[in-house]
Protein backbone atom coordinates (compact mmCIF):
# COMPACT_ATOMS: atom_id res chain seq x y z
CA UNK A 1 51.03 -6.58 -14.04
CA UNK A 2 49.43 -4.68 -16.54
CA UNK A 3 47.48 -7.26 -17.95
CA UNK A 4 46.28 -7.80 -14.53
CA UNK A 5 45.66 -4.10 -13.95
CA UNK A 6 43.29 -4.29 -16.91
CA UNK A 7 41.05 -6.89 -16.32
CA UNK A 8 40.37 -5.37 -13.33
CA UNK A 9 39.96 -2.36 -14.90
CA UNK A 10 37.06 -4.15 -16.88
CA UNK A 11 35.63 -5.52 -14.35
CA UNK A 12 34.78 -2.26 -12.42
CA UNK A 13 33.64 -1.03 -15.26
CA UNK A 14 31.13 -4.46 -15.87
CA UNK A 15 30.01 -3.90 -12.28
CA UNK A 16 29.41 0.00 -12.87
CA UNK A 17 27.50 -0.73 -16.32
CA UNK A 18 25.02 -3.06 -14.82
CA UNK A 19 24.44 -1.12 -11.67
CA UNK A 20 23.42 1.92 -14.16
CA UNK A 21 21.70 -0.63 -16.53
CA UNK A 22 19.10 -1.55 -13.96
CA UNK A 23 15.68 0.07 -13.32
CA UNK A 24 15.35 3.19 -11.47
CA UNK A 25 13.70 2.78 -8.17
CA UNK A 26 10.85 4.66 -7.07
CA UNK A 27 10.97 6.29 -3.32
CA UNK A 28 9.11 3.24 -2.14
CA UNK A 29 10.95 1.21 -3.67
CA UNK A 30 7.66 -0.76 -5.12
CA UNK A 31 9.47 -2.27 -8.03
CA UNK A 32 12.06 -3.67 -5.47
CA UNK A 33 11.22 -7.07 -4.37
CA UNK A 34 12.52 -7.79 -0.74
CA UNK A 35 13.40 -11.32 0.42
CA UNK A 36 10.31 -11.82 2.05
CA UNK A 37 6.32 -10.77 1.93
CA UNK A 38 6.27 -7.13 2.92
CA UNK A 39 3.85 -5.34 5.39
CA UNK A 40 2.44 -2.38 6.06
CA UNK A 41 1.37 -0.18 9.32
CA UNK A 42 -0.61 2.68 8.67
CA UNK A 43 0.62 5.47 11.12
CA UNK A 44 -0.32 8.82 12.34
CA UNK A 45 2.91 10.51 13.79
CA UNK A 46 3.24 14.01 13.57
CA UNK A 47 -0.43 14.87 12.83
CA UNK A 48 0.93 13.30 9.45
CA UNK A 49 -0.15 9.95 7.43
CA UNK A 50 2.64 7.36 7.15
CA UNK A 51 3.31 4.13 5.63
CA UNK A 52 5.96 2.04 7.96
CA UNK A 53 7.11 -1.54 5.79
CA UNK A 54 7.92 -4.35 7.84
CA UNK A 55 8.88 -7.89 6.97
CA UNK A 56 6.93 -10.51 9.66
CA UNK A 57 9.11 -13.99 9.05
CA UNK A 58 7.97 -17.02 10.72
CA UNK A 59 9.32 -20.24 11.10
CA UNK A 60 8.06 -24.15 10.46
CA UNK A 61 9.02 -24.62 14.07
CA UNK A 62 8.51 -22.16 16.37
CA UNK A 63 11.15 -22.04 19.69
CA UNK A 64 8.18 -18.95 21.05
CA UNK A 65 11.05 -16.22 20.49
CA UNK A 66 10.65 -13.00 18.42
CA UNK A 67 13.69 -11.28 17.21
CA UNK A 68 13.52 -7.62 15.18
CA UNK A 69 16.69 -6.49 13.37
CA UNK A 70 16.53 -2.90 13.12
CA UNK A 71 19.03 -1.33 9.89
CA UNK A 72 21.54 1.15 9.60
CA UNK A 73 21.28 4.32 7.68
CA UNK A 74 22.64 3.35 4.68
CA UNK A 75 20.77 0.33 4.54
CA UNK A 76 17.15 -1.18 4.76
CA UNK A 77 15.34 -4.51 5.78
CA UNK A 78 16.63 -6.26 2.76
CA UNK A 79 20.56 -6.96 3.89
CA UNK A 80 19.04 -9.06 6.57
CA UNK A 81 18.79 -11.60 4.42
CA UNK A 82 20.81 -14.43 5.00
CA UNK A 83 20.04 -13.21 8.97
CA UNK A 84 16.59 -13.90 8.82
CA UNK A 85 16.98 -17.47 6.83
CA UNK A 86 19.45 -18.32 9.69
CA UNK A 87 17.55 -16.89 12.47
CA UNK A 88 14.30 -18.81 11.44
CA UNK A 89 15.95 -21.64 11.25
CA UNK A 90 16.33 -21.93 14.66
CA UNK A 91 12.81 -21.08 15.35
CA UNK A 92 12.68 -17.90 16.15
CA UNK A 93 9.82 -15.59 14.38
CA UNK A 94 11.90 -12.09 12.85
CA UNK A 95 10.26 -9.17 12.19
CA UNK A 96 12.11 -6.51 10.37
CA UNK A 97 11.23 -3.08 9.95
CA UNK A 98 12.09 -0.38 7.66
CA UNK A 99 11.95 2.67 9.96
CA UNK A 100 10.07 5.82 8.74
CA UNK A 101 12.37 7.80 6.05
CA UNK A 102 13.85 4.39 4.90
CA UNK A 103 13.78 1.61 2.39
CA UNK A 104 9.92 1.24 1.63
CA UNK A 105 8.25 2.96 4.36
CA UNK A 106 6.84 6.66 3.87
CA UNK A 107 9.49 9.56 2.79
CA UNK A 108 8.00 12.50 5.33
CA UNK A 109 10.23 15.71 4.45
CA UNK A 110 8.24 17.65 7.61
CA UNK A 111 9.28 15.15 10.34
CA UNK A 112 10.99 15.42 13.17
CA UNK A 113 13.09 12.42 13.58
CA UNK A 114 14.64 11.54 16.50
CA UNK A 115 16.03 8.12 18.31
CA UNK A 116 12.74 8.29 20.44
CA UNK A 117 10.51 8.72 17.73
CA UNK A 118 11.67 5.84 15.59
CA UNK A 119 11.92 3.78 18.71
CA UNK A 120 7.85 4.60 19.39
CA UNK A 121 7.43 3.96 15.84
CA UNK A 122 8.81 0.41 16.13
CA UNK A 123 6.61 -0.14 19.41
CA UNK A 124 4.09 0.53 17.13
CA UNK A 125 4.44 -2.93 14.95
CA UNK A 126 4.94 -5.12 17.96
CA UNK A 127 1.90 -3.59 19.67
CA UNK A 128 -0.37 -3.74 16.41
CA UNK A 129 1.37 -7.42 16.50
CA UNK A 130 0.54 -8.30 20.03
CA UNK A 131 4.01 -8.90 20.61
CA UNK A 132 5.06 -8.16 24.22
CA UNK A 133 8.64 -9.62 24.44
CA UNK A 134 11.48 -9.41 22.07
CA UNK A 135 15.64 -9.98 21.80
CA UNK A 136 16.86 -6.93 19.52
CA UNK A 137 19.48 -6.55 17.25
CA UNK A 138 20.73 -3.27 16.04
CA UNK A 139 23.47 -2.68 13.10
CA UNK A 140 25.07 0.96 13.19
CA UNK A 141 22.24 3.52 13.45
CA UNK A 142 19.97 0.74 14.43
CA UNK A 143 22.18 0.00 16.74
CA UNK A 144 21.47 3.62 18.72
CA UNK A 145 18.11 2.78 18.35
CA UNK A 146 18.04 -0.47 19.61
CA UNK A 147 19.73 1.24 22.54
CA UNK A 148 17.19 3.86 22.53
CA UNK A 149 14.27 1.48 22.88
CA UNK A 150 15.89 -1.12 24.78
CA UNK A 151 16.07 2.30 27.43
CA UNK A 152 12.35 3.09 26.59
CA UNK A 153 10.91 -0.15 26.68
CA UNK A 154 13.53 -2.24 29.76
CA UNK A 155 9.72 -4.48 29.59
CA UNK A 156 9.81 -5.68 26.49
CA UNK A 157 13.55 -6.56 25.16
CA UNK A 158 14.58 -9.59 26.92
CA UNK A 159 18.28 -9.59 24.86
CA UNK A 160 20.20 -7.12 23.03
CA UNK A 161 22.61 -7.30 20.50
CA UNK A 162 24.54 -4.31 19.13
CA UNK A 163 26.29 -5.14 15.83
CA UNK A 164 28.97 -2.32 15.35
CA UNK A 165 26.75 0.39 16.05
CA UNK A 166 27.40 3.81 15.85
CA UNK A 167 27.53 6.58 18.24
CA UNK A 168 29.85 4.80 20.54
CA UNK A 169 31.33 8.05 20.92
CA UNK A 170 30.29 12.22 20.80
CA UNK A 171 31.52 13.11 17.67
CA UNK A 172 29.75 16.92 18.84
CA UNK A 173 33.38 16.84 20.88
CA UNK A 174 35.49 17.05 17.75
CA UNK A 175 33.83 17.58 14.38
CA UNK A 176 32.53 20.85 13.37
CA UNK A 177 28.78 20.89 13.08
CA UNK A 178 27.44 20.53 9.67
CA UNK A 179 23.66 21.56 9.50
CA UNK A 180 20.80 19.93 7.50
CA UNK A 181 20.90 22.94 4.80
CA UNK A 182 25.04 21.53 4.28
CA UNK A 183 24.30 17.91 4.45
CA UNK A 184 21.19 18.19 1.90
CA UNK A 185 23.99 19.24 -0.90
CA UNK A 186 25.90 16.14 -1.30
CA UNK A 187 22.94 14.02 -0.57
CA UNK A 188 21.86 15.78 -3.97
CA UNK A 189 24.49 14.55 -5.83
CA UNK A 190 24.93 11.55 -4.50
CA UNK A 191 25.59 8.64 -7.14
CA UNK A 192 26.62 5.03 -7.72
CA UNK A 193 30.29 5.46 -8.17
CA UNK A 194 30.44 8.25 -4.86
CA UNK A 195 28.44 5.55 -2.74
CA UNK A 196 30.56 2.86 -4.04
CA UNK A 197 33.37 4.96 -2.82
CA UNK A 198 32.54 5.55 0.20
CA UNK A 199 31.17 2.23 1.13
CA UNK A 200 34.22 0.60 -0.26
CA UNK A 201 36.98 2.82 2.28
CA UNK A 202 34.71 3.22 4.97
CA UNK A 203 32.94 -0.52 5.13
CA UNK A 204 35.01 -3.11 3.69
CA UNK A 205 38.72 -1.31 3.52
CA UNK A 206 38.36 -1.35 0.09
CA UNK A 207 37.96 -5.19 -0.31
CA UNK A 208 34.87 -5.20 -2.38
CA UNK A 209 33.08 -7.66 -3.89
CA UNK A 210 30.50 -8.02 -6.37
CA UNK A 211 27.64 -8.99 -4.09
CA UNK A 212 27.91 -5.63 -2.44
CA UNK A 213 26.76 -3.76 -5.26
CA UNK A 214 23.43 -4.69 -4.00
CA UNK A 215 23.61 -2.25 -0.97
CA UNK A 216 24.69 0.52 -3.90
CA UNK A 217 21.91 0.55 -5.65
CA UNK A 218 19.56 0.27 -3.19
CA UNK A 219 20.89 3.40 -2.04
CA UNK A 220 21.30 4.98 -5.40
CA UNK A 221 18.87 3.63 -7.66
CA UNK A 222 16.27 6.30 -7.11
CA UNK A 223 19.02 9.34 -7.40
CA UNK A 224 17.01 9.75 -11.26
CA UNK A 225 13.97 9.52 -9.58
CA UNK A 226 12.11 12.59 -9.86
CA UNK A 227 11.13 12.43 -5.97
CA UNK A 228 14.51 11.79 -5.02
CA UNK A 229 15.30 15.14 -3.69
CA UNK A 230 12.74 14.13 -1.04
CA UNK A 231 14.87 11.16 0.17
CA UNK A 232 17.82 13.48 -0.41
CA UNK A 233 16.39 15.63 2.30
CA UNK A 234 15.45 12.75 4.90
CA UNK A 235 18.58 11.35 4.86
CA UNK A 236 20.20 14.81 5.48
CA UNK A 237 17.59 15.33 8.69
CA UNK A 238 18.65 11.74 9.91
CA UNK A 239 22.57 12.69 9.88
CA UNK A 240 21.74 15.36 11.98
CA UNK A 241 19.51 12.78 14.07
CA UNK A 242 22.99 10.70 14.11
CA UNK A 243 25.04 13.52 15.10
CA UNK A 244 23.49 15.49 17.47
CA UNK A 245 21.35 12.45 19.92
CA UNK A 246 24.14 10.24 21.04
CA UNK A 247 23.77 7.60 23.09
CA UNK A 248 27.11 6.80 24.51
CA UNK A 249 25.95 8.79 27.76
CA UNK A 250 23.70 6.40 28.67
CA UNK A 251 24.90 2.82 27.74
CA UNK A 252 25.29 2.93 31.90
CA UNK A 253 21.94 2.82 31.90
CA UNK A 254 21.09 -0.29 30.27
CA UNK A 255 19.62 -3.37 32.26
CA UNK A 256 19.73 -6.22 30.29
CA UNK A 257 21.56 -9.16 28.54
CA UNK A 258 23.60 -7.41 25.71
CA UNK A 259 26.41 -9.04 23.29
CA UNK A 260 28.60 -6.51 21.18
CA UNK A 261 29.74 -8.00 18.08
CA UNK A 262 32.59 -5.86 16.62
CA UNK A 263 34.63 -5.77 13.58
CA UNK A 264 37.54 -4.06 14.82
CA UNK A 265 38.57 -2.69 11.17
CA UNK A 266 35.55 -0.55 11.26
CA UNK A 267 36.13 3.22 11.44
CA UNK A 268 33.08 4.76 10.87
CA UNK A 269 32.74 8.12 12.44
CA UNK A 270 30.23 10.89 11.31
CA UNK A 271 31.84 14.62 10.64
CA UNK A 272 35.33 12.55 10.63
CA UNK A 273 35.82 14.19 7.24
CA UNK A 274 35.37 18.31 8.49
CA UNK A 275 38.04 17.42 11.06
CA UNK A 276 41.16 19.41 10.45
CA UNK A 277 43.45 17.98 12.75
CA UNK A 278 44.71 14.90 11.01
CA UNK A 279 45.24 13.16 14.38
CA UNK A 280 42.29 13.58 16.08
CA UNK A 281 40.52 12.47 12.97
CA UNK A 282 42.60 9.15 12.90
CA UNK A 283 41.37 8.86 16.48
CA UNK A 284 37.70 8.87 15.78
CA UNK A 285 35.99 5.39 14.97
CA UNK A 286 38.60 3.12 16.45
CA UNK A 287 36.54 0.56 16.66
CA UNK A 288 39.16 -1.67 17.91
CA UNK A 289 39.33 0.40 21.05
CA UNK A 290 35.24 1.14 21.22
CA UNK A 291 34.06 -1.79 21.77
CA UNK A 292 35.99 -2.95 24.61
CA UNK A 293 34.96 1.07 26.19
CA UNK A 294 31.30 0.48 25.54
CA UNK A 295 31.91 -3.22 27.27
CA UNK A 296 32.74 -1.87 30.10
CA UNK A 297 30.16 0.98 30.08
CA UNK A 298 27.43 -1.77 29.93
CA UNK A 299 27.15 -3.75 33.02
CA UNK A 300 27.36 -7.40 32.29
CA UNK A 301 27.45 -7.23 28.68
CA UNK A 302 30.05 -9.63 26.78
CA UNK A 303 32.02 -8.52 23.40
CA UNK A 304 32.85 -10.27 20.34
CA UNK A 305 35.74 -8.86 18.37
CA UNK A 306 35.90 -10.13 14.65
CA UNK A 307 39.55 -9.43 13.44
CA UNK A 308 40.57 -7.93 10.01
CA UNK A 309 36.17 -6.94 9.61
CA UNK A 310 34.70 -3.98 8.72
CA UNK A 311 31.62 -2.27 9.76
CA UNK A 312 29.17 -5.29 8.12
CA UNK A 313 30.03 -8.47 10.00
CA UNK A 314 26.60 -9.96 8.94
CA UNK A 315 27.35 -9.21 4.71
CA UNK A 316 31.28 -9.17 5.48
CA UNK A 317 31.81 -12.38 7.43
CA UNK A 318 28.14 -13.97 8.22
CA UNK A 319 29.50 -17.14 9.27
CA UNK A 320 31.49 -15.30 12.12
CA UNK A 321 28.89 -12.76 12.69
CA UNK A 322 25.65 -15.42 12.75
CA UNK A 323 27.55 -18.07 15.41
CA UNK A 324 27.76 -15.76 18.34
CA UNK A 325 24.39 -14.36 17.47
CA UNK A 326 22.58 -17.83 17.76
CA UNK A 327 24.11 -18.66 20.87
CA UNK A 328 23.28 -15.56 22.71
CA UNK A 329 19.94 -15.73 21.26
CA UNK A 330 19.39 -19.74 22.52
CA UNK A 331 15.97 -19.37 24.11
């Protein structure tokens, strides 16, 4: 047992060493190479000049469909990975963007970012694309804003999936509010081993394995960068984004095809940690019981439940995760 106890012991610390061992990232992540050729919209939003990144993947045989993947907050284009190689595949052209405070698109610190915004910022690409009809899939906070623009734009999605997205409930109801000021701290000291952490007991139940040290340091390889305090800020404004524009009030409101593919060991739930109550906390991102609610709150809409999965079916179990995606998607 102890033997056993230290060669894992050494291979954390392997993992940790070469994590720190690699280059520090710039806030644009321009010496990070993505998986695919990466493009760029130039944007005015906000009487300000922006950079949005977008990947435009397109296949050797073309079925005439056009899927975009939009990321989660902790996240960017890149995890798609194995998605896109899939999705193309079966012919259908992906565009995936990195949405405006993330990955390698612009880092404003003056922005006002909201669900709407992003989701007009996204319009932007398909429109500068010519692109009138799309199926969308959303992973956590790109799941609430696939909702968002699938509610802003009925016209152009044609199919929606939501990949354990977030905001399936008001966490307003029973976490304190923590303001942009409180957020920005820990954002500043944020680090490879406190991601890890949290990625590990939140994500994957503490099952981890090496290939998610990827997601780490894409997260934490610019913390030595000396712009980082700039990301630290934007992705304290887009918790607040997260926590204060839900969209659980108006899943009702949705009108077309949608799929919910759920790992049921998820319990992600933002401001679960200021929650006092023990209880109530346990209660919050019970994902097992979410995503049979939001089923029912979505007229027509059919569920997937992937047992004993966290909150990254596609990285966690893509074999699971890509089947029902491919069918839903079958032009």
């Amino acid at each position: 047992m102890k033997f056993l106890k230290i060669i894992a012991f050494l291979i954390l610390s392997f993992n940790y060493l070469s994590a720190q061992n690699r280059p520090v990232l710039d806030i644009m992540l321009t010496n990070y190479q993505y998986p695919y050729d990466v493009h760029f919209l130039d944007l005015k939003s906000q009487n300000q000049d922006l950079k949005m990144a977008y990947m435009d993947v397109k296949p050797e045989k073309s079925n005439g469909k056009t899927v975009v993947l939009l990321h989660g907050k902790n996240f960017n284009g890149a995890y798609w990975k194995t998605t896109i190689q899939a999705l193309s595949k079966e012919g259908f052209r992906v565009i995936v963007p990195d949405q405006i405070g993330f990955g390698k698109s612009s880092k404003p610190t003056e922005y006002q970012f909201s669900f709407q915004q992003l989701a007009q910022n996204t319009k932007a690409i398909l429109d500068e694309l010519k692109l009138e009809k799309i199926y969308l899939l959303g992973h956590s906070m790109g799941g609430m804003l696939a909702t968002r623009f699938a509610l802003m734009y009925p016209e152009t999605v044609e199919k929606l999936i939501l990949e354990n997205p977030i905001g399936l409930e008001d966490w307003k109801l029973v976490a304190p509010y923590s303001s942009i000021d409180q957020n920005y701290q820990p954002e500043l000291k944020a680090d490879y081993e406190s991601t890890k952490k949290y990625q590990s007991n939140f994500y994957y139940d503490n099952q981890w394995k090496p290939e998610y040290d990827e997601w780490v340091y894409l997260l934490t390889g610019w913390t030595k960068s000396p712009d980082y305090p700039k990301v630290a800020l934007v992705n304290a404004k887009t918790s607040d984004m997260i926590f204060t524009q839900p969209v659980v009030y108006e899943f009702q409101n949705l009108n077309v095809p949608t799929l919910l593919i759920i790992g049921t060991r998820d319990r992600t739930a933002i401001g679960k940690a200021n929650v006092k109550d023990k209880k109530l906390a346990e209660s919050m991102g019970r994902y097992d019981l979410l995503g049979k609610a939001t089923q029912q709150k979505i007229k027509g809409s059919k569920l997937v439940e992937i047992e004993n999965v966290g909150h990254l079916p596609h990285i966690e179990v893509f074999e699971q995760f890509i089947k029902p995606v491919t069918e839903f998607f079958k032009p």
